[in-house]
C-alpha atoms as a PDB file:
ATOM      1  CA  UNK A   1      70.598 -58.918  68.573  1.00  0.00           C
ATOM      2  CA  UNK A   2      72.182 -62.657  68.868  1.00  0.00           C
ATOM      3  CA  UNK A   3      70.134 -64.084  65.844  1.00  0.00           C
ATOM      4  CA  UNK A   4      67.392 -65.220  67.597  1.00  0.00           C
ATOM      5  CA  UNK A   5      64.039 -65.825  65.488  1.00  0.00           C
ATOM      6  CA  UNK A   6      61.578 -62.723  64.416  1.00  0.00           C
ATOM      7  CA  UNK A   7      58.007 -62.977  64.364  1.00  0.00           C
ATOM      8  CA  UNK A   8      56.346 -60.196  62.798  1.00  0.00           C
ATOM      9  CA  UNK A   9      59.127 -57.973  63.729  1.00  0.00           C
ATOM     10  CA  UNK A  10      59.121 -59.521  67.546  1.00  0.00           C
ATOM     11  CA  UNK A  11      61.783 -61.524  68.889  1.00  0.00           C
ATOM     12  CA  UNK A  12      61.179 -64.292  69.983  1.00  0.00           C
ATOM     13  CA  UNK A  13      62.681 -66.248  72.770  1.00  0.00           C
ATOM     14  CA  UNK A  14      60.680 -68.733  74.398  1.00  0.00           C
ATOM     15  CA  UNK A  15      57.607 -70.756  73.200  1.00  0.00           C
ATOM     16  CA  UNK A  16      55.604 -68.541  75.646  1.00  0.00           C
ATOM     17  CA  UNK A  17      56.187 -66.115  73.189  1.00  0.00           C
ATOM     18  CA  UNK A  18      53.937 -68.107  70.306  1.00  0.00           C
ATOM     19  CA  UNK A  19      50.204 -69.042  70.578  1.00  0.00           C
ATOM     20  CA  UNK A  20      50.084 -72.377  72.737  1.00  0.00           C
ATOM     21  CA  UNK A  21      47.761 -73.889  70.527  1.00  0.00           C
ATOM     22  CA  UNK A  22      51.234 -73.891  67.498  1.00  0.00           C
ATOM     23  CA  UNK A  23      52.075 -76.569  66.368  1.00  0.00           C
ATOM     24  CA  UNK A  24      55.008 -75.804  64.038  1.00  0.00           C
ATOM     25  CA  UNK A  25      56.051 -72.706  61.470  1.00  0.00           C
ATOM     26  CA  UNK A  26      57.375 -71.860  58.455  1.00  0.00           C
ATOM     27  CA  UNK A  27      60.704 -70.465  58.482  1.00  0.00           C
ATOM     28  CA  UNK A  28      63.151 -68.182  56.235  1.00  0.00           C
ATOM     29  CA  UNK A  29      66.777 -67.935  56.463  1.00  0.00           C
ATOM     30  CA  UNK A  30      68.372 -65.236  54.834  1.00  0.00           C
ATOM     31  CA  UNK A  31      72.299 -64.403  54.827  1.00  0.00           C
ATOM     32  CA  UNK A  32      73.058 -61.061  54.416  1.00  0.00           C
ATOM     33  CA  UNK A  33      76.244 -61.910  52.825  1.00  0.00           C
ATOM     34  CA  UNK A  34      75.567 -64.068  49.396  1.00  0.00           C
ATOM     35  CA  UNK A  35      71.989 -62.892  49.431  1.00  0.00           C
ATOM     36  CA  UNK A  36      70.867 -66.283  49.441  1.00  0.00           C
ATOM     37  CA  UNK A  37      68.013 -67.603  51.301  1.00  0.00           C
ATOM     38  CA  UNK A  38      66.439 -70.944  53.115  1.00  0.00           C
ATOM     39  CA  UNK A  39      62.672 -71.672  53.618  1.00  0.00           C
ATOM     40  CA  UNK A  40      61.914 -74.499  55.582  1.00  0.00           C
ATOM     41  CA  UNK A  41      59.554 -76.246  58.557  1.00  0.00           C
ATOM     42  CA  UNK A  42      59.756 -76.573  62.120  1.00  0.00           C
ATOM     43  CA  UNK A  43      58.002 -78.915  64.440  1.00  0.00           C
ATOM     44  CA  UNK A  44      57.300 -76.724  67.955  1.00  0.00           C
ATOM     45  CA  UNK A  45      57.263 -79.977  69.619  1.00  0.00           C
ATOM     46  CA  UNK A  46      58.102 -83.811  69.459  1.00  0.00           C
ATOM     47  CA  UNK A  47      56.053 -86.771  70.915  1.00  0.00           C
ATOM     48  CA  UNK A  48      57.813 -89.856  71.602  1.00  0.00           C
ATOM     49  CA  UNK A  49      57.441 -93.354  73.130  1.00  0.00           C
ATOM     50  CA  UNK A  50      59.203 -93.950  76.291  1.00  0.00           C
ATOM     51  CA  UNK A  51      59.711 -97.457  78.241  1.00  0.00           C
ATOM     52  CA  UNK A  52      58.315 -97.338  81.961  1.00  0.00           C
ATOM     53  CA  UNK A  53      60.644 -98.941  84.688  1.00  0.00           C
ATOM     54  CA  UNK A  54      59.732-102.090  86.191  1.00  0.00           C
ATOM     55  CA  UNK A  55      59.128-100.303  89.614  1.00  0.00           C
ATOM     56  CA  UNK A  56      56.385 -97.996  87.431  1.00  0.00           C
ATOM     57  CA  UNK A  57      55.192-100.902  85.679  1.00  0.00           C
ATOM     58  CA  UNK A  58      54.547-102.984  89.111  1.00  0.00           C
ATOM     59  CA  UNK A  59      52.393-100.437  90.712  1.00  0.00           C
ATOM     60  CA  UNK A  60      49.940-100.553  87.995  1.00  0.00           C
ATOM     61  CA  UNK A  61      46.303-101.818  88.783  1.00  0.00           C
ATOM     62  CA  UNK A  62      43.413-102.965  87.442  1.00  0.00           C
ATOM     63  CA  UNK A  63      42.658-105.638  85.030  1.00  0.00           C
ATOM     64  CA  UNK A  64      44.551-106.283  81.625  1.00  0.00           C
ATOM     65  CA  UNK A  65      47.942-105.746  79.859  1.00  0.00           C
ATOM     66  CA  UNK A  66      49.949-103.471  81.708  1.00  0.00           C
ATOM     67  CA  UNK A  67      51.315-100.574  79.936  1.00  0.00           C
ATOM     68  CA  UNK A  68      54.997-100.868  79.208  1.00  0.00           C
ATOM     69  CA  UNK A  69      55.353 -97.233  77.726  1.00  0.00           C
ATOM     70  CA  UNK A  70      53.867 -93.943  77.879  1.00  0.00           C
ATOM     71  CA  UNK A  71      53.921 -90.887  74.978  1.00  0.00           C
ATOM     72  CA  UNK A  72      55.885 -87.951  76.279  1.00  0.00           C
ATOM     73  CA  UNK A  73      55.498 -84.208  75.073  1.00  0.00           C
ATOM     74  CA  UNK A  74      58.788 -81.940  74.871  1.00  0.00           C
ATOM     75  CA  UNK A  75      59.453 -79.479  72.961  1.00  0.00           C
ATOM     76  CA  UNK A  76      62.166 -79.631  70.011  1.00  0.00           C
ATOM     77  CA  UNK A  77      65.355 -77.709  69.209  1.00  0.00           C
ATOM     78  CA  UNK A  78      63.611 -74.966  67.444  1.00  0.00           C
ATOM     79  CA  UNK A  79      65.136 -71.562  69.490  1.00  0.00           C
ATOM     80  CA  UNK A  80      68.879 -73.250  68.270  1.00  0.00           C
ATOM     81  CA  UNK A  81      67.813 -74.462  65.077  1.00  0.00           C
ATOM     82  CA  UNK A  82      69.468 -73.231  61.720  1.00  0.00           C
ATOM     83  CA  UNK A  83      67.910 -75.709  59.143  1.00  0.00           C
ATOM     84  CA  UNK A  84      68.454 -78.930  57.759  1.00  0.00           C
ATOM     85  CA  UNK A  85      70.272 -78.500  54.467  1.00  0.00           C
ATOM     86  CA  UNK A  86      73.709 -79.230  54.164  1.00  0.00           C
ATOM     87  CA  UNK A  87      74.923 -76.482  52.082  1.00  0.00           C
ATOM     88  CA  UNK A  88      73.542 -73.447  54.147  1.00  0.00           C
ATOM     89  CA  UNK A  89      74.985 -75.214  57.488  1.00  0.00           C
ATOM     90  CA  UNK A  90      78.709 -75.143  55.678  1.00  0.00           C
ATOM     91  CA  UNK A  91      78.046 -71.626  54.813  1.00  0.00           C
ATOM     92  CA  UNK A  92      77.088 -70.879  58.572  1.00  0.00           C
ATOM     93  CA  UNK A  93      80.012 -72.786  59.728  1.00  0.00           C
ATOM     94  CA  UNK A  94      82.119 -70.428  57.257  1.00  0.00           C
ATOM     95  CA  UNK A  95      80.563 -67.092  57.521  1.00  0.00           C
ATOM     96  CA  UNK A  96      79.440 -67.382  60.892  1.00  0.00           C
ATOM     97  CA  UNK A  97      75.829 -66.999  62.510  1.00  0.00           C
ATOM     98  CA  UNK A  98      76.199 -62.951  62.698  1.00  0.00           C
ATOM     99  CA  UNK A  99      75.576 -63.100  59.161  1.00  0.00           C
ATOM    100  CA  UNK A 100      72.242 -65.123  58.653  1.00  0.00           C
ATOM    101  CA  UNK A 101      68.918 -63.573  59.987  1.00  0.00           C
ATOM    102  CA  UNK A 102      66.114 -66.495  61.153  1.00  0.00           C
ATOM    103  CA  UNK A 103      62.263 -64.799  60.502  1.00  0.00           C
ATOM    104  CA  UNK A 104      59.124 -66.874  61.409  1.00  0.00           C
ATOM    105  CA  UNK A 105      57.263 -66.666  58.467  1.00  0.00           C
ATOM    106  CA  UNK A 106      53.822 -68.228  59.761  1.00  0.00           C
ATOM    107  CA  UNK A 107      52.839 -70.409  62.543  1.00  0.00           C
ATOM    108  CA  UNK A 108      51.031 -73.555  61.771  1.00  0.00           C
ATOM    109  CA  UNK A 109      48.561 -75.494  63.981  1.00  0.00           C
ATOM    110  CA  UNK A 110      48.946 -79.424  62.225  1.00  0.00           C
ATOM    111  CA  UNK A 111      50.964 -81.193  60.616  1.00  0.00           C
ATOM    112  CA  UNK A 112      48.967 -80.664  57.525  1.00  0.00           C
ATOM    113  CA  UNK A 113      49.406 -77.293  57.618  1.00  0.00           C
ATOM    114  CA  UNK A 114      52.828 -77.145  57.815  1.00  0.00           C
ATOM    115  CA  UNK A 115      53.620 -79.377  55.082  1.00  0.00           C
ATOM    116  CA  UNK A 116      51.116 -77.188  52.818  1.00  0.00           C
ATOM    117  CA  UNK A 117      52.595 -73.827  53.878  1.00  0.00           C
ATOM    118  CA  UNK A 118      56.517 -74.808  53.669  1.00  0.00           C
ATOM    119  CA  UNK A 119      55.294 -75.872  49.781  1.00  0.00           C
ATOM    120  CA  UNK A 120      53.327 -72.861  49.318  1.00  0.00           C
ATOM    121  CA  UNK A 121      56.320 -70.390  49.702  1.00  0.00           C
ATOM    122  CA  UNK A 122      58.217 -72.604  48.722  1.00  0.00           C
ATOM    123  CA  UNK A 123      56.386 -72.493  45.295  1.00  0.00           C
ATOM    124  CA  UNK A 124      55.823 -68.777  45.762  1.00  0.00           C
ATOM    125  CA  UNK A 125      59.219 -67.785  45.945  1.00  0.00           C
ATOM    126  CA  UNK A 126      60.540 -70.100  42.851  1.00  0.00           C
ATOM    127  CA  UNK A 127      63.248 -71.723  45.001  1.00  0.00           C
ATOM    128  CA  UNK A 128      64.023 -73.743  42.380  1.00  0.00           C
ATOM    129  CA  UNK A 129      64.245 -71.769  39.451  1.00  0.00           C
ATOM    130  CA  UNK A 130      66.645 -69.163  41.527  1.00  0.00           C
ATOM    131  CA  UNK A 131      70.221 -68.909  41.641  1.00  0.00           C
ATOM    132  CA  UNK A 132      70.464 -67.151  45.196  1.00  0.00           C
ATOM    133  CA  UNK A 133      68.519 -70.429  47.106  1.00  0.00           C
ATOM    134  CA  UNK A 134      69.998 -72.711  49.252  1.00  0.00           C
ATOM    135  CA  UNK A 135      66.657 -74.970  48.329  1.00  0.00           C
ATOM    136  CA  UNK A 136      67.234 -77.483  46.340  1.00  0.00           C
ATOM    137  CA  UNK A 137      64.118 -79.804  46.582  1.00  0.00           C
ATOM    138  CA  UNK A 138      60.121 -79.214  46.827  1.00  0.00           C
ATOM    139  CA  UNK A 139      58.783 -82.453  47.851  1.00  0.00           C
ATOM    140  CA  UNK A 140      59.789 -84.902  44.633  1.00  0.00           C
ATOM    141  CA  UNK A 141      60.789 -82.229  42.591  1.00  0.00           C
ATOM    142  CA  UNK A 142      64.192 -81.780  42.460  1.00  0.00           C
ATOM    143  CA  UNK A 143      66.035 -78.425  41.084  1.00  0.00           C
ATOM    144  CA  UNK A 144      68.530 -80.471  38.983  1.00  0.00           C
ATOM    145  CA  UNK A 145      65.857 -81.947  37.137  1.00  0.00           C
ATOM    146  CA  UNK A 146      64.298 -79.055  36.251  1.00  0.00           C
ATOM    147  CA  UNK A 147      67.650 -77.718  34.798  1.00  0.00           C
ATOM    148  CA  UNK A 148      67.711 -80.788  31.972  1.00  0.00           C
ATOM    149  CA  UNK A 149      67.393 -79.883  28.770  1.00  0.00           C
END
């Protein structure tokens, strides 16, 4: 297997393989090496603005302002994706992707819920008060804090 994501036990390799109502999921990393592991959040998709050319702009009709940008659908980097956080990256870089496993821990429909599930595992897997984490941050709450005496 090239270390492609698991869904409950599935791999998965296109978005045709998720429900096409997802919105996002909740992810864990785990290296097989150090025993440490990631959990994080993935958008499925990404809207953004994009500026119409003038030939698309001039064969607009009707009355009013014409539009000067549309919102485009496409969907994100998520089947490449190892995580955001710096320290589990270098450790990629150095032990190599053959060593990490990527599991889908729960899809997501809105934004909403994915902020609410990453912080619920997040919480229920004490990222913070673990050694083998590469976590180091639930929303404001920040693992070296916690560690003051």
């Amino acid at each position: 297997m090239e270390n492609n994501w698991l869904y409950k036990g599935l791999e998965i390799l296109s978005i045709e393989d998720l429900d096409p109502q997802a919105f996002g999921f909740i992810y864990i990393i785990k290296c097989d090496k150090n025993n440490k592991f990631y959990i994080g959040k993935k958008f499925l998709k990404h809207s953004k603005k994009v500026k119409l050319g003038k030939k698309a702009i001039a064969i607009q009709k009707g009355l009013g302002r014409k539009k000067r940008s549309v919102r485009v659908t496409k969907e994100s980097d998520w089947l490449s994706y190892w995580g955001s956080c710096v320290s589990l990256k270098e450790d990629i870089t150095i032990l190599g992707q053959e060593n990490f496993s990527r599991e889908i821990l729960k899809i997501t429909y809105n934004k909403k819920q994915l902020s609410y599930w990453e912080m619920y595992y997040q919480i229920k897997l004490d990222v913070l008060e673990v050694d083998n984490c590469y976590n180091d941050h639930i929303g404001y709450y920040y693992r070296k804090d916690l560690l003051l005496k």
